[in-house]
Protein backbone atom coordinates (compact mmCIF):
# COMPACT_ATOMS: atom_id res chain seq x y z
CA UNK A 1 26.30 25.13 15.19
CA UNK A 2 24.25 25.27 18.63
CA UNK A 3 23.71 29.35 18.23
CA UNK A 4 22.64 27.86 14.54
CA UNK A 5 20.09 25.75 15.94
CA UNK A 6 18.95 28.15 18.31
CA UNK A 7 18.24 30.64 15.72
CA UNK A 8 16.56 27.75 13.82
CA UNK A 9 13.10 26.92 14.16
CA UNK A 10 12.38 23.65 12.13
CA UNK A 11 8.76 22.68 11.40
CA UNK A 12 6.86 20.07 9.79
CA UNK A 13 3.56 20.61 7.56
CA UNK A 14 1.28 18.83 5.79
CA UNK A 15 -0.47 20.87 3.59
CA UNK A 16 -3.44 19.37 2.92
CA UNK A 17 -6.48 20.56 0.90
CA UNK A 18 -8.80 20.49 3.52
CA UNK A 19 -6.49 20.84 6.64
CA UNK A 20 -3.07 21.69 7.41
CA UNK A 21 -1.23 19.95 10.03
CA UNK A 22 1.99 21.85 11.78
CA UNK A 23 4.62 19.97 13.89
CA UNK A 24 7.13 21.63 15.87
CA UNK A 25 9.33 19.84 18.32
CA UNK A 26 7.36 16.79 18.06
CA UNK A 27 3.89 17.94 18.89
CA UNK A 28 1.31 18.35 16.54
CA UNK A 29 0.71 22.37 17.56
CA UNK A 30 -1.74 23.23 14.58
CA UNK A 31 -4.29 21.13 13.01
CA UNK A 32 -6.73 23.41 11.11
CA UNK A 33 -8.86 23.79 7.80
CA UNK A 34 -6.88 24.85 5.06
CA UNK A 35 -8.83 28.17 4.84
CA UNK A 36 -8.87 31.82 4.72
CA UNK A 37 -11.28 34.59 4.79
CA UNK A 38 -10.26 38.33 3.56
CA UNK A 39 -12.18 41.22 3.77
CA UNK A 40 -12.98 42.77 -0.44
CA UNK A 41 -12.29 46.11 0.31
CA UNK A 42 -8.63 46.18 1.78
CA UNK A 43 -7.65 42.63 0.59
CA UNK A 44 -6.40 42.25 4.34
CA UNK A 45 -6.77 38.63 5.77
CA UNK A 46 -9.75 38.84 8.23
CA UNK A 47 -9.54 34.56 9.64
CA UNK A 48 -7.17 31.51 8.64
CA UNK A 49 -8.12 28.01 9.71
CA UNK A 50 -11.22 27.35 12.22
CA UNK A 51 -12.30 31.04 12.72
CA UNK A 52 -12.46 31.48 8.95
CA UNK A 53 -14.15 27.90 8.27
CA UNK A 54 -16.91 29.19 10.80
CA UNK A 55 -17.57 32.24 7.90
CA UNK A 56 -17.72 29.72 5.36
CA UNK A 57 -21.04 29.99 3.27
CA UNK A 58 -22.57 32.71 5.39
CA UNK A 59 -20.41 35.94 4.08
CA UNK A 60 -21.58 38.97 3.12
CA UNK A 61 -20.19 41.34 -0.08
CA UNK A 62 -17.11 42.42 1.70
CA UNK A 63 -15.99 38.84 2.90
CA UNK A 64 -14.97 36.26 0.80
CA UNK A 65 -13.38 32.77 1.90
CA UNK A 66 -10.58 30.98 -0.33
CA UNK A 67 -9.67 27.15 -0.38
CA UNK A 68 -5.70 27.92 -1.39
CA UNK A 69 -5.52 24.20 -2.17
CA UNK A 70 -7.47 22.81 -4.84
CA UNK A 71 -6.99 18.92 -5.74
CA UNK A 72 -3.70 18.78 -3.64
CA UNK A 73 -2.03 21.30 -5.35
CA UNK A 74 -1.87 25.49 -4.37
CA UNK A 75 -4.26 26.84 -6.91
CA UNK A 76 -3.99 30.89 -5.13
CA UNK A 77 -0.57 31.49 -4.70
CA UNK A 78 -0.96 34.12 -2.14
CA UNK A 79 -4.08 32.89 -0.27
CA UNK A 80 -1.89 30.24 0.03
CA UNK A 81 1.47 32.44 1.57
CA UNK A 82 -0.77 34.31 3.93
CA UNK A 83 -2.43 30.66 5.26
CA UNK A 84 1.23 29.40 5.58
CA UNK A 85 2.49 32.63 7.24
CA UNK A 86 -0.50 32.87 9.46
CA UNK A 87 -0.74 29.13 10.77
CA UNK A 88 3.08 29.71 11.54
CA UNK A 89 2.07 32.37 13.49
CA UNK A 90 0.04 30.11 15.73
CA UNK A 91 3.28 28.51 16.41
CA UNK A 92 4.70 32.08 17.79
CA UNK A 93 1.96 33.07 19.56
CA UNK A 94 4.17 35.12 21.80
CA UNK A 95 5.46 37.01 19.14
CA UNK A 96 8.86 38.59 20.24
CA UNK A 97 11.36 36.44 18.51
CA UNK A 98 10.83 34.88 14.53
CA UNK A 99 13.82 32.66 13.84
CA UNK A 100 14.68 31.79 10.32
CA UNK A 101 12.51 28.78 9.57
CA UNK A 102 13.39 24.96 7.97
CA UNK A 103 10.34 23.44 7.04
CA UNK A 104 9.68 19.67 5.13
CA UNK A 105 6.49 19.83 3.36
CA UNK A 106 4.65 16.96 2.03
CA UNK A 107 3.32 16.98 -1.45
CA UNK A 108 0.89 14.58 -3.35
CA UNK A 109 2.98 11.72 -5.55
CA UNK A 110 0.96 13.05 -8.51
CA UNK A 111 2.47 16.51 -8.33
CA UNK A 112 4.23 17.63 -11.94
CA UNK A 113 7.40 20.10 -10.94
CA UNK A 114 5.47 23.40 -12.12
CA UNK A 115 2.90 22.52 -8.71
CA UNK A 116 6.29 21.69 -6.61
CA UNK A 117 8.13 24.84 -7.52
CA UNK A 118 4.63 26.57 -6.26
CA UNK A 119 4.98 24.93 -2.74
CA UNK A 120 8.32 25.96 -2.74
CA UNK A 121 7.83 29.60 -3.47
CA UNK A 122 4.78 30.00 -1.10
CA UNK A 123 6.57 28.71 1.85
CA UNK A 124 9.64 30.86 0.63
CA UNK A 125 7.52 33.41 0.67
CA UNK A 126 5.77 32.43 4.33
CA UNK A 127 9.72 33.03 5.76
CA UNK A 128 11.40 29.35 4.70
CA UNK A 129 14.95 29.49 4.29
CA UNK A 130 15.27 26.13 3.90
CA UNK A 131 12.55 24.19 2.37
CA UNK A 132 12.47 20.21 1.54
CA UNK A 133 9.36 18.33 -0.03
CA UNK A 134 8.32 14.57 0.68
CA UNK A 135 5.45 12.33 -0.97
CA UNK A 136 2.50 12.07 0.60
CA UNK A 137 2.83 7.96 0.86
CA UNK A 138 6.25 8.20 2.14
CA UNK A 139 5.61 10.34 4.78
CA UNK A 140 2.47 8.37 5.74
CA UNK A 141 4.34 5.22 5.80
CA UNK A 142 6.97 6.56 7.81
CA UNK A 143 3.97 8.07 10.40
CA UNK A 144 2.95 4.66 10.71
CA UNK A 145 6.38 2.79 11.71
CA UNK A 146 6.97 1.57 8.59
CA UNK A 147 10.96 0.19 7.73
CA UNK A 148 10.89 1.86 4.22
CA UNK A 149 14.56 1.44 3.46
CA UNK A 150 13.45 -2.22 3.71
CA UNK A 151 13.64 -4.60 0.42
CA UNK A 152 10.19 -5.43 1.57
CA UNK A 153 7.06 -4.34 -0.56
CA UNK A 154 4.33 -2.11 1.19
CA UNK A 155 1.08 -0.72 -0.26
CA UNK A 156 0.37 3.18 1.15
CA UNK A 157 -2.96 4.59 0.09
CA UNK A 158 -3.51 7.51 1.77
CA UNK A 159 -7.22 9.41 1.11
CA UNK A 160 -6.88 13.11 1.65
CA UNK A 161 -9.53 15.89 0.90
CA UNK A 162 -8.37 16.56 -2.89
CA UNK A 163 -6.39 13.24 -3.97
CA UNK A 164 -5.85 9.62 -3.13
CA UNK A 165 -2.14 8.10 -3.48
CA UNK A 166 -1.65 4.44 -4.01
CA UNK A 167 2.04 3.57 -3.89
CA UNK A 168 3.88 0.55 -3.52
CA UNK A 169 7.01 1.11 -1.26
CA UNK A 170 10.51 -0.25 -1.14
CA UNK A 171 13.92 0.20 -0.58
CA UNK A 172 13.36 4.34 0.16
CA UNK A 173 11.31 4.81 -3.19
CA UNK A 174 8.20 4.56 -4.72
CA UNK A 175 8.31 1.53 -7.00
CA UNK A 176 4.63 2.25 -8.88
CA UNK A 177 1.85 5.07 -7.47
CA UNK A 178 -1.33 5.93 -8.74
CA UNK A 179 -2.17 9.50 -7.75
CA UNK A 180 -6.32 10.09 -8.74
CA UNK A 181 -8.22 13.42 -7.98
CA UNK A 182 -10.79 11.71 -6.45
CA UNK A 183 -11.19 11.87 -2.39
CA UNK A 184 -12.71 13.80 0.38
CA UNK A 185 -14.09 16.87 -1.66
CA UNK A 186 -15.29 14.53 -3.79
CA UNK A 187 -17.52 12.77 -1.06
CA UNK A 188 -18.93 15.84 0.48
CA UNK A 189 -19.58 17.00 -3.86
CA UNK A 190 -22.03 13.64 -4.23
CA UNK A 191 -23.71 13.86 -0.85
CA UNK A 192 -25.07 17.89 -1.74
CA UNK A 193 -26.14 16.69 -4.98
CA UNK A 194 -28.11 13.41 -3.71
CA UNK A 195 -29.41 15.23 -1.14
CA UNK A 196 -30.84 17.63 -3.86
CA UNK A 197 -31.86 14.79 -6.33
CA UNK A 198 -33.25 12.71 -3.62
CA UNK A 199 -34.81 14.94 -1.20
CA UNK A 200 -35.10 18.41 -2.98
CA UNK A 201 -33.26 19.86 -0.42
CA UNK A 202 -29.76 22.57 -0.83
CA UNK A 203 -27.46 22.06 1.31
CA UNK A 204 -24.02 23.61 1.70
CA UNK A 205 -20.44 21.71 1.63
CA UNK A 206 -20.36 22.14 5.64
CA UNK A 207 -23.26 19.94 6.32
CA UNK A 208 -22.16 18.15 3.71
CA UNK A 209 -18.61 17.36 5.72
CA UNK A 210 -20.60 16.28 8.71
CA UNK A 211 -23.20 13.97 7.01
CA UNK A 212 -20.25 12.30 5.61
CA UNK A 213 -18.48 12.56 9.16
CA UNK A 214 -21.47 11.18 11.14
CA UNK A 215 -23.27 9.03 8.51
CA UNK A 216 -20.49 8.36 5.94
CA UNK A 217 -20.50 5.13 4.79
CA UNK A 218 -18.74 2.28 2.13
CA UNK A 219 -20.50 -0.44 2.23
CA UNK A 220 -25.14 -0.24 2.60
CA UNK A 221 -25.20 -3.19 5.14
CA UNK A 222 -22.68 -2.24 8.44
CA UNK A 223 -22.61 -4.28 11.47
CA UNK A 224 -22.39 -1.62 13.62
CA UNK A 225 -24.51 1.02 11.92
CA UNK A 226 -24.27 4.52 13.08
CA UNK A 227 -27.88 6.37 13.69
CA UNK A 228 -30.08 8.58 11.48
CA UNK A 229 -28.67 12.26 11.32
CA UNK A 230 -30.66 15.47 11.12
CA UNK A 231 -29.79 17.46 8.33
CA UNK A 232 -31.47 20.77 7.79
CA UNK A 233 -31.21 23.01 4.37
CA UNK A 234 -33.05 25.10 2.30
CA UNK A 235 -36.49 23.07 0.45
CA UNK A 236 -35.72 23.72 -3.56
CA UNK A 237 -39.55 23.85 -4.05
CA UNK A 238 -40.44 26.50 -1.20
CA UNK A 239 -37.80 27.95 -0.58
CA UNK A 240 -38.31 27.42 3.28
CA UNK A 241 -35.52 26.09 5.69
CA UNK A 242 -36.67 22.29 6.19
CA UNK A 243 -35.48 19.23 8.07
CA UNK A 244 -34.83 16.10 7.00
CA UNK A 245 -33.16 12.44 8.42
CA UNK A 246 -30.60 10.85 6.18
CA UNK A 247 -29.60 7.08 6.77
CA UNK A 248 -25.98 5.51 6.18
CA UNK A 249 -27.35 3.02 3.74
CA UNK A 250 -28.24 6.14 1.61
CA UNK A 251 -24.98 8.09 1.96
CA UNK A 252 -23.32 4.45 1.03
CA UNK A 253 -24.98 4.55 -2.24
CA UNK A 254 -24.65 8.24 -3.12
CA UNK A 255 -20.86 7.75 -2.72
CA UNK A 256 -20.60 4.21 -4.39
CA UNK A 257 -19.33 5.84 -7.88
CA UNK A 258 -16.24 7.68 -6.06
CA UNK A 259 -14.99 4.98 -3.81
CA UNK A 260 -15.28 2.67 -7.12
CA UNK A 261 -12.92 5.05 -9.02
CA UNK A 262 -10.68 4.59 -5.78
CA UNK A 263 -10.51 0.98 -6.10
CA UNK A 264 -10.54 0.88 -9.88
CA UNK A 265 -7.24 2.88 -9.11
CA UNK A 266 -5.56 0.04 -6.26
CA UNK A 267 -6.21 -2.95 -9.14
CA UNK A 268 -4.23 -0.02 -11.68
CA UNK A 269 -1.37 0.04 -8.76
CA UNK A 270 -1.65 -3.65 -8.40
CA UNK A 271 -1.50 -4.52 -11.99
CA UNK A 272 2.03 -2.43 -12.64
CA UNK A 273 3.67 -4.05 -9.31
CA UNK A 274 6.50 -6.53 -10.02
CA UNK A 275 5.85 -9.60 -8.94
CA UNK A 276 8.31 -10.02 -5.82
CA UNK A 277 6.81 -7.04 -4.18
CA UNK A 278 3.36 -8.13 -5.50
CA UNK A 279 4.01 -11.62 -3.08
CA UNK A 280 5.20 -9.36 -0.31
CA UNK A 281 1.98 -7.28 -0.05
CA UNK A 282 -0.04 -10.46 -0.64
CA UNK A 283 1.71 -11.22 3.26
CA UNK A 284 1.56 -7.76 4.48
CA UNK A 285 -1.50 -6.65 2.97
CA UNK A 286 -2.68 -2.75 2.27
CA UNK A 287 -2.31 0.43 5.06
CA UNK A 288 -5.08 2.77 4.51
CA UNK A 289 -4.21 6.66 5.47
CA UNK A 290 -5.52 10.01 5.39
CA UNK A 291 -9.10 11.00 6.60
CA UNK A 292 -11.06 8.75 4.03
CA UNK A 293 -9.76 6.43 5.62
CA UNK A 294 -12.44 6.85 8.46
CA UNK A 295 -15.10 6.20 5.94
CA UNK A 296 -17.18 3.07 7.74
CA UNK A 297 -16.46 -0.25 6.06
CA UNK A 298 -13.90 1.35 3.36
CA UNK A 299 -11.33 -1.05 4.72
CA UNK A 300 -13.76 -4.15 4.31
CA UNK A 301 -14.76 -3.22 1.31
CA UNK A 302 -11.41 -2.39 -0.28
CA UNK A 303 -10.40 -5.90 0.95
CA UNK A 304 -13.46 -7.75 -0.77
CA UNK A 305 -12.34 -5.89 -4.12
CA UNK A 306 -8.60 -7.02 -3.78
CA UNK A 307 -8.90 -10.66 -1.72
CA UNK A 308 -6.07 -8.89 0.54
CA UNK A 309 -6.01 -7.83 3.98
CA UNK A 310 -6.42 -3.95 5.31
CA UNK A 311 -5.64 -2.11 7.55
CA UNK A 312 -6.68 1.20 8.92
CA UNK A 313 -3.56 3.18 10.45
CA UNK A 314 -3.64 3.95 14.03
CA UNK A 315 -4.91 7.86 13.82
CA UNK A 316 -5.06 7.95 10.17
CA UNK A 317 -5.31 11.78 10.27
CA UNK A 318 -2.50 12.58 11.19
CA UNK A 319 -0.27 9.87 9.76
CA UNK A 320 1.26 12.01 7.45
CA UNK A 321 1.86 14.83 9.47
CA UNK A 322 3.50 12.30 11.78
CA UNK A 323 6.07 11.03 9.03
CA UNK A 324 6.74 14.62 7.91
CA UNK A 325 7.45 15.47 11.55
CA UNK A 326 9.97 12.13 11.53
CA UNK A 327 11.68 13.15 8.36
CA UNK A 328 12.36 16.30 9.56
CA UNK A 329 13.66 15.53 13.08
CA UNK A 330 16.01 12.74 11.32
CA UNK A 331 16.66 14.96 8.10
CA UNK A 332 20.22 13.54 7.76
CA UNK A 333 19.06 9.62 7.79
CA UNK A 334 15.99 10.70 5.56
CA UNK A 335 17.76 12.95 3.33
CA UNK A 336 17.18 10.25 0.61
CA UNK A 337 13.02 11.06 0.77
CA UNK A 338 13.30 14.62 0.67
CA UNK A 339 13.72 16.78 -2.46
């Protein structure tokens, strides 16, 4: 068994739409955007992760960047392999020895078993032997020291770049989830278009990603509000590079109709909870995940909509990654959340 282990490497991803997360002997030892740039010509893989986000929106002909994940789910199967392959890679940097690999994946609640069997077969594909999948919620209430084989009821809802997943936790399961294709992409989607509406100004999904990061904003009215940011794109009318300044009570109101589909989507979770596990969230209250969770004044807002408390997880990035990396290190006592 020992000479087993050794020939064992056992990782933990979350394979997220806009980054993947890699743990390996309890250290997160990749966090990058879930990217990859290939050259037209050859079809050979040119960047993966930060090198190819860099390329993003400023290729030529012969380079083209791909987004594997779309909404959650692998939508280019072998974009997809090569990102898994070459992100585990990273891991063996030094290259002389590739054990046979045991990975856990996490996967959105949402997910329908034709999109499973495609996580399965890329990471088969990236050198898996052994591959088991966990939800997204689970795994993020695990990564924030959550008792989920408790009889106690806990709401998850964990904002990622291509879904959100609301689920209501007990005893090792999901009791009632809500799974909406409505999150990060989403944001950075209604920021370029307001800031083409409103200001007549293109901008790309990059800038977009760091309005949202430095400005981004639920609520128009903050009580610590974060400064004015420079953005700078291309003027619609002249066609000339131009710089404008873009407030937080803007951005609030440009993403108003997406976070409302988000909490439209906790009262749908809340409605379908039985009632003993509706009284035990009413004392614990709701754990936001996930990146969106970051969003200024999400969690206040999400707690005027639902008269219950919120809280943001401790590093809500990597909460998931976290759990994953937990399930996998204890696969025998969490053999009941893996599939």
């Amino acid at each position: 068994m020992g000479l087993f282990n050794f020939f064992t490497q056992e990782i933990a991803i979350d394979l997220g739409t806009a980054n993947t997360l890699i743990i390996h002997n309890d250290k997160v030892v990749v966090d990058e955007p879930s990217i990859v740039a290939f050259d037209r010509k050859t079809n050979k893989v040119i960047a993966i992760g930060r090198q190819a986000m860099q390329m993003e929106g400023k290729t030529h002909d012969n380079i083209r960047t791909i987004r594997p994940l779309k909404d959650g789910v692998i939508a280019d199967f072998e974009a997809a392999e090569y990102m898994i392959r070459g992100m585990i890679k990273m891991i063996n940097s030094k290259g002389w020895f590739f054990p046979s690999l045991r990975m856990v994946i996490c996967i959105p609640s949402g997910i329908t078993e034709v999109e499973k069997r495609a996580v399965n077969q890329s990471a088969e594909r990236a050198g898996a032997k052994e591959v088991y999948l966990i939800h997204e919620p689970m795994a993020a209430a695990v990564g924030i020291g959550i008792d989920v084989e408790e009889p106690m009821g806990n709401m998850i809802i964990d904002i990622g770049g291509g879904t959100t997943e609301i689920a209501v936790i007990a005893l090792s399961g999901i009791v009632c989830d809500q799974s909406i294709r409505v999150a990060g992409d989403n944001f950075d989607a209604d920021i370029v278009q307001y800031i083409r509406r409103q200001h007549n100004i293109m901008i790309g999904e990059r800038t977009a990603e760091k309005i949202k990061i430095e400005v981004g904003a639920a609520l128009p009215e903050l009580t610590d509000p974060p400064a004015d940011f420079a953005v700078q794109g291309r003027d619609l009318m002249t066609g000339v590079p131009k710089q404008i300044m873009v407030s937080y009570t803007e951005i609030a109101h440009c993403l108003d109709k997406s976070i409302s589909k988000i909490e439209e989507a906790i009262l749908k979770a809340l409605e379908i909870t039985p009632p003993e596990l509706s009284a035990d969230i009413y004392q614990t209250g709701i754990y936001l995940t996930g990146g969106g969770a970051l969003l200024r004044g999400l969690d206040k807002r999400v707690a005027a909509k639902t008269k219950l408390p919120v809280h943001v997880a401790e590093d809500p990035l990597r909460a998931v990654v976290r759990g994953t990396g937990t399930a996998l290190k204890n696969i025998g006592n969490f053999k009941f959340l893996l599939q």
